[in-house]
Protein backbone atom coordinates (compact mmCIF):
# COMPACT_ATOMS: atom_id res chain seq x y z
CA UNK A 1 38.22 -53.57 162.83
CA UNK A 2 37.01 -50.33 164.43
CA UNK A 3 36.80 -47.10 162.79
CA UNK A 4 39.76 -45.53 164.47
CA UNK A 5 43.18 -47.16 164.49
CA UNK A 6 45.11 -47.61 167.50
CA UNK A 7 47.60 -44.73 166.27
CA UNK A 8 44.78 -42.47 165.65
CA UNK A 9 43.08 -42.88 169.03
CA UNK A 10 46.53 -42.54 170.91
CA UNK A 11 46.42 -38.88 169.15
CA UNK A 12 43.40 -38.23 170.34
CA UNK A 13 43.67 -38.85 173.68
CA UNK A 14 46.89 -36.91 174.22
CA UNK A 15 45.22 -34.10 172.59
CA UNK A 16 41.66 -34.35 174.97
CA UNK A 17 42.86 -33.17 178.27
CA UNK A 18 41.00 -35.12 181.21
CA UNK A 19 37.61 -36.18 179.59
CA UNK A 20 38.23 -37.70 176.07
CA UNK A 21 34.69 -37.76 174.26
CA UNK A 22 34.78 -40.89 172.62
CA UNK A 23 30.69 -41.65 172.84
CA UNK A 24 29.51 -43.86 170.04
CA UNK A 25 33.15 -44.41 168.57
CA UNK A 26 33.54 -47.93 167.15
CA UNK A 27 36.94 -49.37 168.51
CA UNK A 28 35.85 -52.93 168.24
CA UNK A 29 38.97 -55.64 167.53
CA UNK A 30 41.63 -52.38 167.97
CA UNK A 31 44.39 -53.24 170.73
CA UNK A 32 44.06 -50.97 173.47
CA UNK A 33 46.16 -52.44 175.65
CA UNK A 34 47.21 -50.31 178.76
CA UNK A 35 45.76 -46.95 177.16
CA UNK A 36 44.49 -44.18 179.55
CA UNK A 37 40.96 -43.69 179.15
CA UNK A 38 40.39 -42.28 182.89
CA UNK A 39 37.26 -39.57 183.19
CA UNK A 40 36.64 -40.66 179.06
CA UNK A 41 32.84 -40.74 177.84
CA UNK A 42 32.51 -43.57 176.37
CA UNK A 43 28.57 -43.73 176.21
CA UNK A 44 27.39 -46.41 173.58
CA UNK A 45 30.94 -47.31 172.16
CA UNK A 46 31.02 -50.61 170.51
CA UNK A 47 34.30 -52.39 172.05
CA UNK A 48 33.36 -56.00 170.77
CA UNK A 49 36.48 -58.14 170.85
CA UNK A 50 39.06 -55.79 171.42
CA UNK A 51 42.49 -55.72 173.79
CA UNK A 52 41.68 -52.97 176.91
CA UNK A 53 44.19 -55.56 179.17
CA UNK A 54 45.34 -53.30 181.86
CA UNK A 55 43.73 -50.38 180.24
CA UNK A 56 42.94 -47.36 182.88
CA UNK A 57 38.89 -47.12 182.94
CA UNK A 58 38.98 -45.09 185.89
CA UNK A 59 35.73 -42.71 186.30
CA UNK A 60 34.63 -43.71 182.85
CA UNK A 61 31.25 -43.81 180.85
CA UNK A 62 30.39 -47.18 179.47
CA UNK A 63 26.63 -46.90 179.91
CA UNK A 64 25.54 -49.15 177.31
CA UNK A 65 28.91 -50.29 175.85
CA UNK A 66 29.11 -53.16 173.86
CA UNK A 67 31.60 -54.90 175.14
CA UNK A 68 31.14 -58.74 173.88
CA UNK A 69 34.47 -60.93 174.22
CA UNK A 70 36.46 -57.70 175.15
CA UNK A 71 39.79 -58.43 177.13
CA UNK A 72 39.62 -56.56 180.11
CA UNK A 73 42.39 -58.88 182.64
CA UNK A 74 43.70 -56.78 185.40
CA UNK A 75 41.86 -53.03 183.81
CA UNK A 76 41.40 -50.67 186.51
CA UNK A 77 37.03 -49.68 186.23
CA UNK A 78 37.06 -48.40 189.22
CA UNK A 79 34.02 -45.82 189.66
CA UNK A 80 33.44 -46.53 186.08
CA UNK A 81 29.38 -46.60 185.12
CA UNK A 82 28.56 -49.84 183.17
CA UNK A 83 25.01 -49.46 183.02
CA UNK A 84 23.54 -51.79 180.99
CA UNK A 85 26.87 -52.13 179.47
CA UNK A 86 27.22 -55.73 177.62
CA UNK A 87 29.98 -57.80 178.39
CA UNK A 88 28.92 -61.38 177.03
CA UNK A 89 31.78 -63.42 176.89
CA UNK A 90 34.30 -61.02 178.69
CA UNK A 91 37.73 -61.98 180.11
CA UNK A 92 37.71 -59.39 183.10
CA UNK A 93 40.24 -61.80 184.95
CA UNK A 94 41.69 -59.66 187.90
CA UNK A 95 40.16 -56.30 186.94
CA UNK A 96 39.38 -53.69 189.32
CA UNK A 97 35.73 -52.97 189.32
CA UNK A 98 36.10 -51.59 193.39
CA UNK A 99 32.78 -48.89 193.31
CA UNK A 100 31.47 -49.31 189.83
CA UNK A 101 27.97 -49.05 188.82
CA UNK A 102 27.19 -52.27 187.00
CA UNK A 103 23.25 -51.69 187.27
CA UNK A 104 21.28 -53.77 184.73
CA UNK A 105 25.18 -54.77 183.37
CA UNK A 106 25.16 -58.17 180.89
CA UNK A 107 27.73 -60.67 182.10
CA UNK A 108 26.27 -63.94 180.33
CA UNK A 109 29.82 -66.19 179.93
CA UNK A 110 31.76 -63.87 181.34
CA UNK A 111 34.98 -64.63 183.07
CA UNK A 112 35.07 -62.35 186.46
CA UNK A 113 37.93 -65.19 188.08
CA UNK A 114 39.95 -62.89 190.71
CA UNK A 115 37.62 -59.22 189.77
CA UNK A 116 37.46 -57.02 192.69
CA UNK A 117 34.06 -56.07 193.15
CA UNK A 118 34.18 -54.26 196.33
CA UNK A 119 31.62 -51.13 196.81
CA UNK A 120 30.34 -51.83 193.30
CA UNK A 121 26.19 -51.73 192.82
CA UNK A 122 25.43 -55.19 190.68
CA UNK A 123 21.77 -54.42 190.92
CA UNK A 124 20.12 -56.33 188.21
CA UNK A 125 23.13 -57.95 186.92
CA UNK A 126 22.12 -60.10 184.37
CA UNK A 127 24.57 -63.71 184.50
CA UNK A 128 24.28 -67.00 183.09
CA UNK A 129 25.94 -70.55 184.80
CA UNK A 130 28.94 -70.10 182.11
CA UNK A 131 29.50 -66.45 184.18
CA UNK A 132 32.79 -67.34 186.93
CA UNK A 133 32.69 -65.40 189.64
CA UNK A 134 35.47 -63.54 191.48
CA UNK A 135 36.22 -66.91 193.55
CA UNK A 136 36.21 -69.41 190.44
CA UNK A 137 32.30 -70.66 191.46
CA UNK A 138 29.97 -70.08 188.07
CA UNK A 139 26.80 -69.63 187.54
CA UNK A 140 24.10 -70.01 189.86
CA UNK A 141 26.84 -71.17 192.74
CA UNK A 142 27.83 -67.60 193.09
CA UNK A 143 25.71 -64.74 194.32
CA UNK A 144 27.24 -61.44 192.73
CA UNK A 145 25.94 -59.33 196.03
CA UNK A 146 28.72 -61.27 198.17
CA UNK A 147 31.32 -59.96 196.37
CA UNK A 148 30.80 -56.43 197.13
């Protein structure tokens, strides 16, 4: 469990404003299921395992996020940054990743089934042939430049 409870984070975010500061902050195995995280700065946080299903990610800093069997269906990252983020073992079924930077990103197992990827930079993504891509093909059958 993560060092800030679901309750306490929901406090913290109402009290923000537009750009919650959450860099570094380990939330890993909270539920954060549909929270509003748009603009946040989430630089380094350590997400492992936790609920961000239909979470907004809009505009948000995940460079280097940990983000190892997170739940992310159907989350909106749109124009999020996800450098070098990892996301081994994700469920990112039917998220919107429409103009996201996923430079260098880790997606090794990840499940990306139905993902919209449009206008998104996946220079240097790193996959493995357990990775599904946006049209169900995994692995090496897939070539993460067509789905942009």
């Amino acid at each position: 469990m993560g060092e800030i409870s679901r309750k306490d984070l929901i406090l913290a975010l109402i009290g923000a404003g537009t750009k919650p500061r959450l860099a570094g902050v380990d939330m890993s195995a909270t539920n954060l299921h549909r929270l509003d995280f748009e603009g946040a700065n989430m630089r380094g946080a350590n997400l492992t395992a936790s609920n961000l299903q239909e979470a907004i990610l809009r505009h948000t800093n995940l460079t280097g996020a940990n983000m190892q069997v997170t739940q992310l269906p159907y989350a909106d990252l749109s124009e999020a940054n996800l450098t070098v983020a990892n996301a081994t073992g994700a469920n990112v079924q039917g998220a919107r990743l429409a103009n996201a930077n996923m430079t260098n990103m880790i997606l090794n197992g990840a499940n990306l089934k139905g993902a919209n990827l449009s206008g998104a930079n996946v220079t240097g993504l790193k996959f493995d042939e357990n990775t599904i891509w946006p049209d169900g093909k995994k692995g090496s059958q897939g070539n993460p430049g067509s789905y942009v």
